[in-house]
Protein backbone atom coordinates (compact mmCIF):
# COMPACT_ATOMS: atom_id res chain seq x y z
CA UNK A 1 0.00 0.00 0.00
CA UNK A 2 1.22 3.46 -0.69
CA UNK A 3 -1.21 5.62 1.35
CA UNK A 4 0.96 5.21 4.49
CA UNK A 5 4.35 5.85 2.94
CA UNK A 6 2.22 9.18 1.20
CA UNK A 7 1.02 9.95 4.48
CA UNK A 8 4.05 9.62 5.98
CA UNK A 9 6.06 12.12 3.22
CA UNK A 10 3.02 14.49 3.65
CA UNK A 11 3.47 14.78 7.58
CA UNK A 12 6.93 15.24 7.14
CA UNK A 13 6.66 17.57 5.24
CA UNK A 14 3.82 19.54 7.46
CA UNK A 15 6.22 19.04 10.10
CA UNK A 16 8.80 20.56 8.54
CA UNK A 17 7.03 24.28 8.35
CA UNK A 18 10.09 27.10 8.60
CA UNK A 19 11.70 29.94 6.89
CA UNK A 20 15.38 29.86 6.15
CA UNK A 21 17.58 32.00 7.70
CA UNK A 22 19.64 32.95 5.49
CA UNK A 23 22.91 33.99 6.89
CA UNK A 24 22.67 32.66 10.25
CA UNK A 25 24.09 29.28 11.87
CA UNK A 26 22.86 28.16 14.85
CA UNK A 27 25.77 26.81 16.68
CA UNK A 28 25.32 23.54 19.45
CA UNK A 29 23.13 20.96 19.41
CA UNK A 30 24.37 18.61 16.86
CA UNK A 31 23.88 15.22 17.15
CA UNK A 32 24.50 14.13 13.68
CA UNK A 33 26.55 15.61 10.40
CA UNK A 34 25.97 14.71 7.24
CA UNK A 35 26.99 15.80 3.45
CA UNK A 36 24.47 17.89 1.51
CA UNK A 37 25.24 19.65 -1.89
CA UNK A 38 22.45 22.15 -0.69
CA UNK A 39 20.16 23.63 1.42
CA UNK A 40 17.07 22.63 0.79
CA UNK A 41 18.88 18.65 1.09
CA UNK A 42 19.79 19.69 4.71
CA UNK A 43 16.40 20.57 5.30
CA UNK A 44 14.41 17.54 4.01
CA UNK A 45 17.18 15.33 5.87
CA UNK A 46 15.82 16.99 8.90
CA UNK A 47 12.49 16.93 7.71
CA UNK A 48 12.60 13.07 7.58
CA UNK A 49 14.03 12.65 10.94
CA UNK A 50 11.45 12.89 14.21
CA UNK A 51 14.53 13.81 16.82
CA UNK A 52 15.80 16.86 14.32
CA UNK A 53 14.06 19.92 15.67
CA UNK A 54 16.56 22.75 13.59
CA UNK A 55 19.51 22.22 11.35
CA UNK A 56 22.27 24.41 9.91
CA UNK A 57 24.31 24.03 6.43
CA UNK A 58 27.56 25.69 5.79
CA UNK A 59 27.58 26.18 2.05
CA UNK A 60 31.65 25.74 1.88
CA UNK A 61 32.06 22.95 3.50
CA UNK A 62 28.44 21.24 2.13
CA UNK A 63 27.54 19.97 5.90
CA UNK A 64 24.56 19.59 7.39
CA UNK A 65 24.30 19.83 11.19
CA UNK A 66 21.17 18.18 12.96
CA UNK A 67 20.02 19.71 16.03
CA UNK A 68 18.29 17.81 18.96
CA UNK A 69 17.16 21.16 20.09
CA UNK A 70 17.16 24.61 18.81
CA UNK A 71 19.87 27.02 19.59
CA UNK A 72 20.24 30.43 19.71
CA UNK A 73 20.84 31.99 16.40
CA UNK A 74 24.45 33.88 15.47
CA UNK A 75 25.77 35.92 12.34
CA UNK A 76 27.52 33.37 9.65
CA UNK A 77 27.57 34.91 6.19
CA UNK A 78 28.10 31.35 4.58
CA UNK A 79 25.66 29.43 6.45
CA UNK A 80 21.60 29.06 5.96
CA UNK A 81 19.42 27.58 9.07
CA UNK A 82 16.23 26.64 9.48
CA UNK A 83 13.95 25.75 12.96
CA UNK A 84 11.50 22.43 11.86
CA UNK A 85 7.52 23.28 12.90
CA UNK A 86 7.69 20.46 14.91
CA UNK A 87 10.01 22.62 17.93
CA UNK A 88 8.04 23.57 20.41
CA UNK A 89 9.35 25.79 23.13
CA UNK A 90 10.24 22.79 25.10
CA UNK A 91 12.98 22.40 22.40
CA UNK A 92 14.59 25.75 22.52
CA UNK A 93 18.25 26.11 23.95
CA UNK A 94 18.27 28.40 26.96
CA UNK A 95 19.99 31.58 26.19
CA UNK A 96 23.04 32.57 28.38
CA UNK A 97 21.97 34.79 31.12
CA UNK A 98 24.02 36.89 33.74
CA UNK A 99 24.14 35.82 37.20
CA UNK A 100 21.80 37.71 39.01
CA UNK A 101 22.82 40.94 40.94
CA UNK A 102 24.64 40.50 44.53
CA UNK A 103 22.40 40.82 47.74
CA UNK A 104 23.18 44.41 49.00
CA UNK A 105 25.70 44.41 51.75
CA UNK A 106 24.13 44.45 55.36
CA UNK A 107 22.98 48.07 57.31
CA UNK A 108 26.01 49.18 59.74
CA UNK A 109 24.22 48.29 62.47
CA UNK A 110 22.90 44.98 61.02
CA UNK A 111 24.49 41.79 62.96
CA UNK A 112 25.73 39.63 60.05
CA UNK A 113 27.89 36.90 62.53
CA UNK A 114 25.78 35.22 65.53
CA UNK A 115 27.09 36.13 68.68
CA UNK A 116 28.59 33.69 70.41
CA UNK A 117 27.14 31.93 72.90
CA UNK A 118 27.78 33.00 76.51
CA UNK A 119 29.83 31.22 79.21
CA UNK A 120 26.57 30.85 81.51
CA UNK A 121 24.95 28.68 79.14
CA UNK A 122 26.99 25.81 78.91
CA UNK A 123 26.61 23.52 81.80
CA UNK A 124 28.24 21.20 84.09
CA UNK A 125 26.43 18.69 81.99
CA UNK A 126 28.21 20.35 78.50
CA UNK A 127 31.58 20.41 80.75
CA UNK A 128 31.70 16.51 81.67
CA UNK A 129 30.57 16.02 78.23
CA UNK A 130 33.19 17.49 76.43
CA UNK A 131 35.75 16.11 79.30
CA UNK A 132 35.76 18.60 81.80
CA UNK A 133 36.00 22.35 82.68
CA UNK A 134 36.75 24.97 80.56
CA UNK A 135 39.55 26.10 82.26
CA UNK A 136 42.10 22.53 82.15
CA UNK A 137 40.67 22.29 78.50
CA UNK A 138 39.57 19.19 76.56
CA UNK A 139 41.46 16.02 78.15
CA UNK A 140 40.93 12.69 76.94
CA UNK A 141 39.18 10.33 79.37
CA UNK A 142 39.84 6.62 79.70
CA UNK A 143 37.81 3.69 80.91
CA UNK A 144 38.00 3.46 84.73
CA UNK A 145 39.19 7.09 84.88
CA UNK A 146 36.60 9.37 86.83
């Protein structure tokens, strides 16, 4: 039968709605190269594959780069583009951002360190724990030894 290998062509084809950018590459992405003597080739090779959602072609070189996503677009005088119709937004390469803007620094009078904790709130309990008082500093404390 021939209807399903028609429809198939046809919603490749739907699928592959764009306009060219002529001009522009769109760099990243690529998860597979291949040789195409034009364009349009690059395109339809696309077209025909479900995971390609844009593709550039560098005219000098004749390649075609597949793109799993779609990435942001940059100047390239030799090089034509296209995004498939199929991308949605889910698709599209983030675009570099800048970190966002430091917290201001805290008011003069603003405590930024905790203060430490005062002597009259450890106990003799925080003393035996930690092997005695304060004042003969930490000893180590053997079996039998009280």
């Amino acid at each position: 039968m021939k209807t399903p290998l028609v429809l198939s062509a046809l919603l490749a084809l739907a699928a592959a709605a764009f306009a060219a950018e002529m001009g522009v590459a769109r760099p990243g992405g690529v998860y597979r190269t291949a040789m195409a003597a034009q364009a349009d080739q690059c395109e339809q090779l696309c077209a025909g594959d479900g995971l390609c959602m844009a593709w550039t072609y560098e005219a000098p070189t004749q390649t075609c780069e597949l793109k799993a996503v779609v990435p942001a677009p940059a100047p390239s005088p030799s090089a034509v583009s296209g995004v498939m119709g199929r991308a949605g937004t889910f698709a599209v390469a983030a675009a570099p951002h800048s970190p966002p803007p430091a917290p201001p620094p805290p008011a003069p009078n603003e405590s930024v360190i905790a203060p430490a904790v005062a002597r009259s709130a450890v106990t003799d309990a925080d003393d035996d724990l930690l092997g005695g008082d304060e004042d003969l500093g930490l000893r180590t404390r053997f079996a039998g030894e009280s």
